[in-house]
PDB file of N, CA and C in Angstrom:
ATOM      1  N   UNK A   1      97.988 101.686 123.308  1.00  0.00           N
ATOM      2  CA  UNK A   1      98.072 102.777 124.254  1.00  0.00           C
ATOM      3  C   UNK A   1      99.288 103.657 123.965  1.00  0.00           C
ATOM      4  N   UNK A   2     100.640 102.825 123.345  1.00  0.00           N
ATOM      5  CA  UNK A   2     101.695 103.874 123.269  1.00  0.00           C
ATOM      6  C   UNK A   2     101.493 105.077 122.024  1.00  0.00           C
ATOM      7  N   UNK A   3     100.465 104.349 121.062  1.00  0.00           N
ATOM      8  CA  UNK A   3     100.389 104.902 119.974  1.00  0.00           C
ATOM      9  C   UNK A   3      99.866 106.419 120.164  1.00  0.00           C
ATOM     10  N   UNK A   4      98.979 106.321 121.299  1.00  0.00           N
ATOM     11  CA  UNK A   4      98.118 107.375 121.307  1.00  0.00           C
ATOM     12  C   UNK A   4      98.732 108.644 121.944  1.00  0.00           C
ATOM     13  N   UNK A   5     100.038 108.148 122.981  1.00  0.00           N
ATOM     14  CA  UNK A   5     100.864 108.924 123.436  1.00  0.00           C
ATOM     15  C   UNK A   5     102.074 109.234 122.521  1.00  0.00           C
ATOM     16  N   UNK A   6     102.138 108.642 121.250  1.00  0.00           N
ATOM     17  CA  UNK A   6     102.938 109.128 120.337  1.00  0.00           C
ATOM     18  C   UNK A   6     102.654 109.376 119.185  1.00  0.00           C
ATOM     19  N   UNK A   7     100.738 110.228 119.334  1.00  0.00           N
ATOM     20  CA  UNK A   7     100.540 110.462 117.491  1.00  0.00           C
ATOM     21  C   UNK A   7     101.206 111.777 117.524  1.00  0.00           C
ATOM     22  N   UNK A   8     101.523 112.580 118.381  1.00  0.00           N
ATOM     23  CA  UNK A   8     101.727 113.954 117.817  1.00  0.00           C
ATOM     24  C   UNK A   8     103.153 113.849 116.993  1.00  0.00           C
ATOM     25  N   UNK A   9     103.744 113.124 117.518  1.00  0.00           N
ATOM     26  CA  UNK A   9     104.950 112.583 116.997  1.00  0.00           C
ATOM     27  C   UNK A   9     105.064 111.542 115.441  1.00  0.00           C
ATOM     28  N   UNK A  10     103.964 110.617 115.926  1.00  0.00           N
ATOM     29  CA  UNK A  10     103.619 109.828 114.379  1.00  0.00           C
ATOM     30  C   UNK A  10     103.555 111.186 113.329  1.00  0.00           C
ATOM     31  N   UNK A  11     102.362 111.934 113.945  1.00  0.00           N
ATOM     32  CA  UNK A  11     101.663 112.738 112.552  1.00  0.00           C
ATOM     33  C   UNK A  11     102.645 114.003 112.127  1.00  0.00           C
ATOM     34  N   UNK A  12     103.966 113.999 113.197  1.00  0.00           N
ATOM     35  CA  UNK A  12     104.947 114.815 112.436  1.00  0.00           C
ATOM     36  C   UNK A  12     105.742 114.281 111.363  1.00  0.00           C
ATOM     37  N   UNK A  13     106.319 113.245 111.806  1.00  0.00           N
ATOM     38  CA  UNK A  13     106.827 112.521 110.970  1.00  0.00           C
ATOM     39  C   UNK A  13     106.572 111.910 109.422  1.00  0.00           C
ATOM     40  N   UNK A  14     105.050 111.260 109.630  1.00  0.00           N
ATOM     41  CA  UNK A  14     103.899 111.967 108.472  1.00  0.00           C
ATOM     42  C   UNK A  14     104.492 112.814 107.546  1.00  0.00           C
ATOM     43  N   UNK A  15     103.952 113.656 108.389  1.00  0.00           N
ATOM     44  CA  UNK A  15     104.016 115.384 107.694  1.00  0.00           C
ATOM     45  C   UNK A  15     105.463 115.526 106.982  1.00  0.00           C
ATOM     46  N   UNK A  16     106.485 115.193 108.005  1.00  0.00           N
ATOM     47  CA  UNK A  16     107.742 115.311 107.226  1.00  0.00           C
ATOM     48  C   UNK A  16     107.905 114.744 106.053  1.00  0.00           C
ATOM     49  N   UNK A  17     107.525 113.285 105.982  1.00  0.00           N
ATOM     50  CA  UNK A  17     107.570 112.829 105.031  1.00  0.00           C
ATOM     51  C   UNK A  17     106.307 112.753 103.643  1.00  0.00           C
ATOM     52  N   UNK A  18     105.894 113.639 103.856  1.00  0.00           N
ATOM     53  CA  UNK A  18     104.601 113.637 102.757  1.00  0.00           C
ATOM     54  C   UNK A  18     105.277 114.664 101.531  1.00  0.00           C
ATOM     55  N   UNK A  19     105.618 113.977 100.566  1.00  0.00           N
ATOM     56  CA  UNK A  19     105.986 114.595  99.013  1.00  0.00           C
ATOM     57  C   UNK A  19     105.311 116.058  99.102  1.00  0.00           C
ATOM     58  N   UNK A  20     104.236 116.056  99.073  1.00  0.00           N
ATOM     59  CA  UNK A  20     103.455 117.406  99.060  1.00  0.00           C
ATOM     60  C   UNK A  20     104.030 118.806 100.112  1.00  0.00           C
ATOM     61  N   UNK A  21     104.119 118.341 101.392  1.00  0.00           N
ATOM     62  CA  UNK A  21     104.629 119.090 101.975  1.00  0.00           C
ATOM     63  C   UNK A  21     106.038 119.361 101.977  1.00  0.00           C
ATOM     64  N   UNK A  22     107.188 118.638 101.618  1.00  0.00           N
ATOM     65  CA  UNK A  22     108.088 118.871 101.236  1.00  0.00           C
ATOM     66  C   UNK A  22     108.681 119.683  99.524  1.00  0.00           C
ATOM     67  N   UNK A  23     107.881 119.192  98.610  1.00  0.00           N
ATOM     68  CA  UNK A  23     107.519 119.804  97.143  1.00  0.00           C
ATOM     69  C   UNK A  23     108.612 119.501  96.658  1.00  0.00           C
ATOM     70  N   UNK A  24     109.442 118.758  96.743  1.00  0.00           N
ATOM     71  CA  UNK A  24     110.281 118.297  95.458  1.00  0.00           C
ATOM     72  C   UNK A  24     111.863 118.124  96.076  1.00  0.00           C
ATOM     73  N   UNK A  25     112.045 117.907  95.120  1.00  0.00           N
ATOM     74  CA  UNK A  25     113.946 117.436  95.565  1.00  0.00           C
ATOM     75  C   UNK A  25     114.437 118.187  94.246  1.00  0.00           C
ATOM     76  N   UNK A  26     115.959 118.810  94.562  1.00  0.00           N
ATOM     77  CA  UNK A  26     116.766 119.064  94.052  1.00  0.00           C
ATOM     78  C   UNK A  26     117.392 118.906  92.781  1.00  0.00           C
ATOM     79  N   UNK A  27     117.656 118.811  92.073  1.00  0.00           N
ATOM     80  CA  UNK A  27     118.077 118.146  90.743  1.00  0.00           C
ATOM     81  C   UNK A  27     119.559 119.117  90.877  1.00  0.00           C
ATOM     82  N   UNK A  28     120.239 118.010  90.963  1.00  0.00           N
ATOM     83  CA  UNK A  28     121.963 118.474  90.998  1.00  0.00           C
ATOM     84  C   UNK A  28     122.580 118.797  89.350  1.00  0.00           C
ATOM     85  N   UNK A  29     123.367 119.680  89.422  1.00  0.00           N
ATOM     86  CA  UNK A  29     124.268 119.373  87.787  1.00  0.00           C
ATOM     87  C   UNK A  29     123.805 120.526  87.359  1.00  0.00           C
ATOM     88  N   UNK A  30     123.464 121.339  87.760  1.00  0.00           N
ATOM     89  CA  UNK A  30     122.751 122.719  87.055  1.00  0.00           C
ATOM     90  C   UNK A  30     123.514 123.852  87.772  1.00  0.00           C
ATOM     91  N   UNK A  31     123.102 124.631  87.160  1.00  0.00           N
ATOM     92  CA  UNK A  31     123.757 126.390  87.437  1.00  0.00           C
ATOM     93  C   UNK A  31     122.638 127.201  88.194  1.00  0.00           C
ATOM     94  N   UNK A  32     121.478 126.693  88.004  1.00  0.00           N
ATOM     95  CA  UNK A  32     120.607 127.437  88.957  1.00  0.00           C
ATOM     96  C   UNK A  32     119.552 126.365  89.683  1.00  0.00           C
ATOM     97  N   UNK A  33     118.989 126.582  90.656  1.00  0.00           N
ATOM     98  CA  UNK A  33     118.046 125.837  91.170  1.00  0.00           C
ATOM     99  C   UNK A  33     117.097 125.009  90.761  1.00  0.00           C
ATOM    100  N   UNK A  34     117.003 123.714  90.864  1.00  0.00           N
ATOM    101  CA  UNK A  34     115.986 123.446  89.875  1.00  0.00           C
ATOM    102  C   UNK A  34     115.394 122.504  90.916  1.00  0.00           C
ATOM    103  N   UNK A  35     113.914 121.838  90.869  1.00  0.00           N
ATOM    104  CA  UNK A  35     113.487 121.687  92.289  1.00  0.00           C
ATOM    105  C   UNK A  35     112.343 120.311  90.907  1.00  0.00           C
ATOM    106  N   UNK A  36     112.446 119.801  91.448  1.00  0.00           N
ATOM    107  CA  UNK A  36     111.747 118.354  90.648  1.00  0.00           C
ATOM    108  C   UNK A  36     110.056 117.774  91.369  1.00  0.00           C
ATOM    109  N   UNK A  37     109.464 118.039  91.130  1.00  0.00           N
ATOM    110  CA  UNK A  37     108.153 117.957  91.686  1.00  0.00           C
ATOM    111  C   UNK A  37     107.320 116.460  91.404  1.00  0.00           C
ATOM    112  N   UNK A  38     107.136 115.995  92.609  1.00  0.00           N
ATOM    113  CA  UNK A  38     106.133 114.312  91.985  1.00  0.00           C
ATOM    114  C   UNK A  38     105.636 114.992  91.157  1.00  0.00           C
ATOM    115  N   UNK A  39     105.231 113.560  89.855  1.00  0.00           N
ATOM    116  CA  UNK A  39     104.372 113.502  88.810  1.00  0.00           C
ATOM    117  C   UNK A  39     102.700 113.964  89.672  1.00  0.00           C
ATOM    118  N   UNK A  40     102.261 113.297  90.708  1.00  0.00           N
ATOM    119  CA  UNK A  40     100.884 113.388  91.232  1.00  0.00           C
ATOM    120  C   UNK A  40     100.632 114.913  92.225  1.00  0.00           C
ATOM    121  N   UNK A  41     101.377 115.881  92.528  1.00  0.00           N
ATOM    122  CA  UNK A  41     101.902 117.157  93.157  1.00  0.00           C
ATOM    123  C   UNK A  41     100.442 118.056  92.272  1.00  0.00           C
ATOM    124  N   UNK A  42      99.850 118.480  93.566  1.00  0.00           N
ATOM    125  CA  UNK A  42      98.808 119.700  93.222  1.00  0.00           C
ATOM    126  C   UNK A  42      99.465 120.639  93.793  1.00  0.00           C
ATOM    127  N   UNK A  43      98.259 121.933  93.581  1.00  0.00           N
ATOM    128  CA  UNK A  43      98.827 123.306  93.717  1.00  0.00           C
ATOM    129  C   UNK A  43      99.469 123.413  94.914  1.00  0.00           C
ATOM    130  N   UNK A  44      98.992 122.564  96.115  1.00  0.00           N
ATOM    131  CA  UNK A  44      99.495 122.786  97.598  1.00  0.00           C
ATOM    132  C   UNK A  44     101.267 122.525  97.574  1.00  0.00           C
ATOM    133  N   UNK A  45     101.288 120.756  97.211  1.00  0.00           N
ATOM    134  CA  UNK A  45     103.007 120.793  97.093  1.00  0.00           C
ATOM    135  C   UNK A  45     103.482 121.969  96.054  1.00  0.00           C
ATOM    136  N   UNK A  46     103.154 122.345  94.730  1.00  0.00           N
ATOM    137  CA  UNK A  46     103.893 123.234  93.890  1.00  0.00           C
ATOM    138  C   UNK A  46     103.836 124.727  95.088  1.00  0.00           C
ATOM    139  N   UNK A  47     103.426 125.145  95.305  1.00  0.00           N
ATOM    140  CA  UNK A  47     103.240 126.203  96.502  1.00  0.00           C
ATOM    141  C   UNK A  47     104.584 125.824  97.462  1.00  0.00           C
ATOM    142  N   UNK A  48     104.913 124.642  97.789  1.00  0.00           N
ATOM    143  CA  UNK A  48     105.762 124.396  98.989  1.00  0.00           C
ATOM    144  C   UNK A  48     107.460 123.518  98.488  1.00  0.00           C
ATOM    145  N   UNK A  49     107.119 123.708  96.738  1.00  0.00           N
ATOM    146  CA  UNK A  49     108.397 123.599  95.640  1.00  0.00           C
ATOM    147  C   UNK A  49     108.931 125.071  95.579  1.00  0.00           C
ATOM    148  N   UNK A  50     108.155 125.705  95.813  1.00  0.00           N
ATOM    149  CA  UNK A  50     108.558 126.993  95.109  1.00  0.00           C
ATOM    150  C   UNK A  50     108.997 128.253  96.806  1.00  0.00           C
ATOM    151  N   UNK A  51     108.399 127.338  97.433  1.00  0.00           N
ATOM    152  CA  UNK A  51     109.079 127.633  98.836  1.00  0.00           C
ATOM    153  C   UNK A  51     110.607 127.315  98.979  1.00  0.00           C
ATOM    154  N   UNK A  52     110.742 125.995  98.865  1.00  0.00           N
ATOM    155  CA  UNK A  52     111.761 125.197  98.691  1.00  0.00           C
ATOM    156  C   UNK A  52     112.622 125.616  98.075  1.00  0.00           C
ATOM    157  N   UNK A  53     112.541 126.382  96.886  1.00  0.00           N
ATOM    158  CA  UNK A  53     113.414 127.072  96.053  1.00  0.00           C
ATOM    159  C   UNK A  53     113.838 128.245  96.537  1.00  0.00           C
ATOM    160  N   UNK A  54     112.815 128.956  96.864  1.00  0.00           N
ATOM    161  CA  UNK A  54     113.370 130.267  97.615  1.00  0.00           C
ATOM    162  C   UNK A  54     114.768 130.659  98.682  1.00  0.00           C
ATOM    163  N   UNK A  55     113.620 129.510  99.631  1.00  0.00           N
ATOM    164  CA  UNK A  55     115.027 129.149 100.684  1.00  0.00           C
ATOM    165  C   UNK A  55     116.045 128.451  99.908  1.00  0.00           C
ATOM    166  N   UNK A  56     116.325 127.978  99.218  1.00  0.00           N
ATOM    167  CA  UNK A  56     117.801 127.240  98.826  1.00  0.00           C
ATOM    168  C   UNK A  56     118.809 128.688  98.087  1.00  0.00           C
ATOM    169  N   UNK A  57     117.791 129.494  97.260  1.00  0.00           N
ATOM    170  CA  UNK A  57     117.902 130.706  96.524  1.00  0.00           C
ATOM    171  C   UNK A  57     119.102 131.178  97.913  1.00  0.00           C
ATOM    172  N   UNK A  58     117.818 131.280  98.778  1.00  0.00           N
ATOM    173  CA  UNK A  58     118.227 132.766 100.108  1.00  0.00           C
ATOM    174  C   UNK A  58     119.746 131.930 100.600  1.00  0.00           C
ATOM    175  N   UNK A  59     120.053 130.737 101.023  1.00  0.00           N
ATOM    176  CA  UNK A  59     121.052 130.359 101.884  1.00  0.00           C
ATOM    177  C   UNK A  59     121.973 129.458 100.496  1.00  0.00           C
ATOM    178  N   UNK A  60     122.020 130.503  99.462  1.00  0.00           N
ATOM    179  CA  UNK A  60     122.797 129.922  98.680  1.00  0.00           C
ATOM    180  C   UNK A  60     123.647 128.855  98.294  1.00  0.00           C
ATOM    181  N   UNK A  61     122.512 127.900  98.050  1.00  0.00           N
ATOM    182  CA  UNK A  61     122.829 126.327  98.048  1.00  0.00           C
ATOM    183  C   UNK A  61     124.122 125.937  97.295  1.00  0.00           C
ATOM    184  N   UNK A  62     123.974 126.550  95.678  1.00  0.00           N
ATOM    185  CA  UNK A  62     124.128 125.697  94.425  1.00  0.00           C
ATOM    186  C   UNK A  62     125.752 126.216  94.771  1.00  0.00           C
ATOM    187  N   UNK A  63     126.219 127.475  95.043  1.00  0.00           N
ATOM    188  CA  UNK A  63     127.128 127.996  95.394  1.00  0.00           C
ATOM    189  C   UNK A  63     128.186 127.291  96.662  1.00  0.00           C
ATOM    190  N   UNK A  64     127.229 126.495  97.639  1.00  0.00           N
ATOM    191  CA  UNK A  64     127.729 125.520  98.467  1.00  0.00           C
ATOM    192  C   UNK A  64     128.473 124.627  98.064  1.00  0.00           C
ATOM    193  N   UNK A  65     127.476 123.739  97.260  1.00  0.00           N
ATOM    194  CA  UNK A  65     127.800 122.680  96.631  1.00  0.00           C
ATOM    195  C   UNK A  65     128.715 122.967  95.791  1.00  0.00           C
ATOM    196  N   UNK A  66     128.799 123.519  95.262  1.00  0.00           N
ATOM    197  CA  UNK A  66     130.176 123.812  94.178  1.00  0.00           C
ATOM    198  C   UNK A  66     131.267 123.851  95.039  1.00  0.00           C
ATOM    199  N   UNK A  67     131.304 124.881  96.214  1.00  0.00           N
ATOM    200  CA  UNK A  67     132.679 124.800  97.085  1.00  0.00           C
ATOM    201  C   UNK A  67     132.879 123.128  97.801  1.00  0.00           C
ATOM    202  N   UNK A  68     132.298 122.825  98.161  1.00  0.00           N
ATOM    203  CA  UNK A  68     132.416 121.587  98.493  1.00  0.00           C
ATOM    204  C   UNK A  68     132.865 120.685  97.647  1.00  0.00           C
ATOM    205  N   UNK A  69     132.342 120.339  96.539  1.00  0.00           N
ATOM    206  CA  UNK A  69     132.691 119.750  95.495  1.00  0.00           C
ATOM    207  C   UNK A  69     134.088 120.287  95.191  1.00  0.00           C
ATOM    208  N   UNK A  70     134.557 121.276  94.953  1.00  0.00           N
ATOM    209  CA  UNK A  70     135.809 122.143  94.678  1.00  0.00           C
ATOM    210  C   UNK A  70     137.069 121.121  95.991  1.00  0.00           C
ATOM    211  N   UNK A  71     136.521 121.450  96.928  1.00  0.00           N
ATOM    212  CA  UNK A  71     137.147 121.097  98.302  1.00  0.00           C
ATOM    213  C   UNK A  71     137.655 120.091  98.385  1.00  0.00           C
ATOM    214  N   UNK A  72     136.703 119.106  98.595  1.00  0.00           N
ATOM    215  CA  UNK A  72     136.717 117.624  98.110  1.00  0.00           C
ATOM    216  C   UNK A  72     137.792 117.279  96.748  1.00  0.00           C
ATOM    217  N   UNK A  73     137.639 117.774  95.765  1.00  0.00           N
ATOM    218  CA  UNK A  73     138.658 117.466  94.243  1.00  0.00           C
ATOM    219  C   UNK A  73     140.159 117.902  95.122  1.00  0.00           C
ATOM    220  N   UNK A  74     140.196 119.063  96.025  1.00  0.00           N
ATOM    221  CA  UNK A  74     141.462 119.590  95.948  1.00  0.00           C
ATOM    222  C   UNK A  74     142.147 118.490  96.932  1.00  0.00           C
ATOM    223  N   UNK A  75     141.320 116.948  97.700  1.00  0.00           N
ATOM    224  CA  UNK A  75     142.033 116.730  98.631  1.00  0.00           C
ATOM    225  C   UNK A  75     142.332 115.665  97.925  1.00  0.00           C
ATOM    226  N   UNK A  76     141.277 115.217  96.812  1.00  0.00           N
ATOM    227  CA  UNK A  76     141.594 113.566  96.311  1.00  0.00           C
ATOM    228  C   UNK A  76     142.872 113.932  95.682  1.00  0.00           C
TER     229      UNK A  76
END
């Protein structure tokens, strides 16, 4: 019975976690964005990699991480 009052919640969580809908992870150590896609990833996740990239593009990730990283060295 609780289940049924918590699929909308199960099937987000799901969702959050489904490779496809997320489209890839990050690959650190680079100068520009690079976005790593499961081996098993159809057109839907590559569609939502290349989303993924955009936004990291727009809220200028790689540029983050570098200051941070910078930040961090200047305290050790």
């Amino acid at each position: 019975m609780g289940a049924l009052f918590m699929r909308k919640a199960l099937k987000n969580l799901k969702q959050s976690l489904d490779a496809s809908e997320i489209g890839g992870a990050l690959l650190m150590g680079f100068d520009h964005i690079v976005i790593k896609a499961h081996g098993s990833s159809d057109g839907f996740a590559f569609k939502n990699a290349i989303r993924q990239a955009k936004e990291m593009a727009e809220a200028n990730v790689i540029q983050k991480v570098k200051d941070a990283l910078e930040a961090y060295q200047e305290k050790a």
